[in-house]
Protein backbone atom coordinates (compact mmCIF):
# COMPACT_ATOMS: atom_id res chain seq x y z
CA UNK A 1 0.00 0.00 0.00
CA UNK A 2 2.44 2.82 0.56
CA UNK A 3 4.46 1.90 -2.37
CA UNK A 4 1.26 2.65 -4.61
CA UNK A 5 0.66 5.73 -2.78
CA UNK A 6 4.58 6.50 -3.70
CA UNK A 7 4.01 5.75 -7.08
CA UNK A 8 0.34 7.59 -6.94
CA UNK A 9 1.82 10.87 -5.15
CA UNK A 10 5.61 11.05 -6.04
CA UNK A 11 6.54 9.59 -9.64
CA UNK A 12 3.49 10.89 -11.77
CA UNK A 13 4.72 14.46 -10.48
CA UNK A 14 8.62 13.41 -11.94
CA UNK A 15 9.21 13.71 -15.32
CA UNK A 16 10.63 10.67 -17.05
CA UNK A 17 13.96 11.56 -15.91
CA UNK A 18 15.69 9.34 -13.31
CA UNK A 19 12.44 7.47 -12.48
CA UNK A 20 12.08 6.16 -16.38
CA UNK A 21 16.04 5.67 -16.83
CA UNK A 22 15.42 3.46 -13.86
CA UNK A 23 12.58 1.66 -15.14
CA UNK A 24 13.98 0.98 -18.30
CA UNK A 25 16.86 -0.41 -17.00
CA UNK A 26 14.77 -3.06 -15.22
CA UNK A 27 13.09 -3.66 -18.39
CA UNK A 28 15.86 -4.57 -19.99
CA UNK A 29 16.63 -6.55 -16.58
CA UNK A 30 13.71 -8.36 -17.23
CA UNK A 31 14.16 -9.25 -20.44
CA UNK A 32 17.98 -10.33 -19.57
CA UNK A 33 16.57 -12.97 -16.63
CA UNK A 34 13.74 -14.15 -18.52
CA UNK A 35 16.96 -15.31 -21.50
CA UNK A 36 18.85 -16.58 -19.39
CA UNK A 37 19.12 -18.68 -15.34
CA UNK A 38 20.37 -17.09 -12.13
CA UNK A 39 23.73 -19.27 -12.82
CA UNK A 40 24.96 -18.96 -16.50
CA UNK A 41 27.94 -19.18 -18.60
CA UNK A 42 29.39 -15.87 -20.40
CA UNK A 43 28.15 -17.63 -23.76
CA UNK A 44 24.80 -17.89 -22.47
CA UNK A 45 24.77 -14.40 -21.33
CA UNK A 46 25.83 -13.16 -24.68
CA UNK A 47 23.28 -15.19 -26.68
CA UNK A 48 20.55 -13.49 -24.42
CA UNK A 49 21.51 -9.90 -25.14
CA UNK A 50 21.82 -10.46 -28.47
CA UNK A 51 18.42 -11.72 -28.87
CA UNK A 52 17.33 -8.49 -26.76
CA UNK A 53 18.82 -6.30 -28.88
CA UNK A 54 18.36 -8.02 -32.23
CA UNK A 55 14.81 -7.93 -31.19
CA UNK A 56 14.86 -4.44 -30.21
CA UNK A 57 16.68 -3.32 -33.61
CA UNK A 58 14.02 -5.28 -35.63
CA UNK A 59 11.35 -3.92 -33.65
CA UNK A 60 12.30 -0.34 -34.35
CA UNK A 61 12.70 -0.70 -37.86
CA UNK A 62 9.61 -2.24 -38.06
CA UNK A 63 8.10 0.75 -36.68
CA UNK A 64 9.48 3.08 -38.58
CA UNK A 65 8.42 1.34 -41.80
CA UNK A 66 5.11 1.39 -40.44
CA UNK A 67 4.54 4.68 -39.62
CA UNK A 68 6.71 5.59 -43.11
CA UNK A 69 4.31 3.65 -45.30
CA UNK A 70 0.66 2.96 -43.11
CA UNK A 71 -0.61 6.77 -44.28
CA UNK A 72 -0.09 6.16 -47.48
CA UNK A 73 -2.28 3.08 -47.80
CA UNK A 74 -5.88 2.46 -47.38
CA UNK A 75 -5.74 0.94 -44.32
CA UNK A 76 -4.62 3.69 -42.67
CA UNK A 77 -8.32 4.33 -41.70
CA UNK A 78 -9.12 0.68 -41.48
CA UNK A 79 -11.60 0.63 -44.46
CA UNK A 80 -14.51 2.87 -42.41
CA UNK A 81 -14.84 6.76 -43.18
CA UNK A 82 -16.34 8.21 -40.70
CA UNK A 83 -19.76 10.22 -41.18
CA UNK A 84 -18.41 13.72 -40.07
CA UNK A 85 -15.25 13.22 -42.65
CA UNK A 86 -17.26 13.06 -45.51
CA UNK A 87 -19.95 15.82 -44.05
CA UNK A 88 -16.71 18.05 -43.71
CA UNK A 89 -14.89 17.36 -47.08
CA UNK A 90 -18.55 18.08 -48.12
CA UNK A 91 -18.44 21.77 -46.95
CA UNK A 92 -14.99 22.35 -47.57
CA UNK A 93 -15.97 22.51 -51.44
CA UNK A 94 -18.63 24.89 -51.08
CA UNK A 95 -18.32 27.91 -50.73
CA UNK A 96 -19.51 28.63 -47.24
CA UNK A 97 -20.34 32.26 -47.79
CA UNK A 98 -23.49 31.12 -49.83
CA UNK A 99 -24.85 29.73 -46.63
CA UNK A 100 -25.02 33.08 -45.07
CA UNK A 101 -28.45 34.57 -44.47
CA UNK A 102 -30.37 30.93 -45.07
CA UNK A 103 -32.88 30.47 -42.88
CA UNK A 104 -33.35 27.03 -41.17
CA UNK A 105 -34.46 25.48 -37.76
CA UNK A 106 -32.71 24.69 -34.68
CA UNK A 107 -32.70 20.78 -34.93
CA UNK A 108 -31.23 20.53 -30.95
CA UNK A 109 -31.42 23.21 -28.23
CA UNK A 110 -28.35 25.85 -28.84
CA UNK A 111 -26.40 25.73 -26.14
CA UNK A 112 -24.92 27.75 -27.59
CA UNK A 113 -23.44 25.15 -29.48
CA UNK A 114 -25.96 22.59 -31.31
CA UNK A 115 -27.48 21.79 -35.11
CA UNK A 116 -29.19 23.29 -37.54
CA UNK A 117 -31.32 22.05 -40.63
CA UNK A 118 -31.39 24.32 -43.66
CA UNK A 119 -32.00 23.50 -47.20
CA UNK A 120 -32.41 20.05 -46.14
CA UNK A 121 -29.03 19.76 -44.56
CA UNK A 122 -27.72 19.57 -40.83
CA UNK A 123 -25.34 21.22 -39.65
CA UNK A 124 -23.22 22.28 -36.74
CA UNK A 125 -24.34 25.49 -35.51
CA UNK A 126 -23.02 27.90 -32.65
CA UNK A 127 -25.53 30.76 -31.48
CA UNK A 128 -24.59 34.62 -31.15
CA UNK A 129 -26.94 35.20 -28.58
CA UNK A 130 -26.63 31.88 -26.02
CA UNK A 131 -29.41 29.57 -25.64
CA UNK A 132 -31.58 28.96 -28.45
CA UNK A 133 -34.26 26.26 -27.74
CA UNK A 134 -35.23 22.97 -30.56
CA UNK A 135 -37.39 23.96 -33.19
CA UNK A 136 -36.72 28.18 -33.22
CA UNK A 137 -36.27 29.59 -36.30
CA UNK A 138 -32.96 30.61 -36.81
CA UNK A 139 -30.83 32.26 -39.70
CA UNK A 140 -26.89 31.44 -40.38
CA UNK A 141 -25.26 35.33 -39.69
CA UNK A 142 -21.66 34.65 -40.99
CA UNK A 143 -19.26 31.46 -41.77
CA UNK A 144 -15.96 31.40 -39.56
CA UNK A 145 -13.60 29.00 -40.79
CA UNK A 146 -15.49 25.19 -39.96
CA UNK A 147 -18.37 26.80 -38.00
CA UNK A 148 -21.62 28.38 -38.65
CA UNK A 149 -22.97 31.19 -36.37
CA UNK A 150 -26.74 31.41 -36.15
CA UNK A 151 -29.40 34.28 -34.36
CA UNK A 152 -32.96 33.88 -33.82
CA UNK A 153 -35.62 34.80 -36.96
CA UNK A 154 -36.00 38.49 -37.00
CA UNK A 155 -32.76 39.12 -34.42
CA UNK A 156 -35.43 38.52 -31.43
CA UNK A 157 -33.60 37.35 -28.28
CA UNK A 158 -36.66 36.86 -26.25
């Protein structure tokens, strides 16, 4: 029990520093007595850390290669796009000026943050004017960057 509240209280506040040398070294301690017995012959010892580090070396390389050539392939995303991808590629090749002054309904309560249908569409909204309940009119006021920023029908805050 107190060496979990040591490791709870006093090594997540250190930095890797001497705390993850340490550990590391007893990784590779581990890794050493799991090769090889507690009474071994120098050719024994050297077969076990060459395995370690042959292992580590391919490891790394492997790694690297992976995270060279994995983006470039289609399994990067695992085969599934995900809805809100394709909704923002979508916008990105509109122009999003046209969408200012179309009038639409508040799909979700604005919270000030919520959705909006217009033409037919959904879309995340963000209201000027705080809380805007489900189902109030509401009009699109200006595009910044990714978001739309709504206001009540007829600028009524009531």
């Amino acid at each position: 029990l107190i060496l979990v509240l040591l490791e709870i209280f006093v090594f997540t506040a250190v930095d890797f520093g001497a705390v993850g040398i340490v550990g590391l070294g007893l990784i590779g301690a581990g890794f050493y007595t799991a090769m090889v017995g507690p009474l071994t012959e120098p050719a024994q010892v050297s077969r076990a850390i060459t395995a370690v580090s042959v292992g580590l070396v391919v490891s790394l390389v492997g790694f690297v290669l992976l995270i060279t050539f994995l983006p470039k392939t289609r399994l990067r995303f695992g085969g599934v796009l995900l809805k809100s991808a394709i909704d923002s590629r979508a916008l990105r090749r509109e122009p999003r000026r046209e969408w200012v002054g179309k009038r639409g309904v508040a799909v979700t309560d604005l919270r000030p943050v919520g959705k909006g249908e217009f033409s037919g569409r959904i879309l995340d909204v963000v209201s000027e004017e705080g809380y805007i309940p489900k189902g109030t009119e509401i009009v699109i006021t200006r595009a910044e960057g990714i978001r739309f920023v709504v206001r009540r029908k007829g600028g009524d805050t009531g």
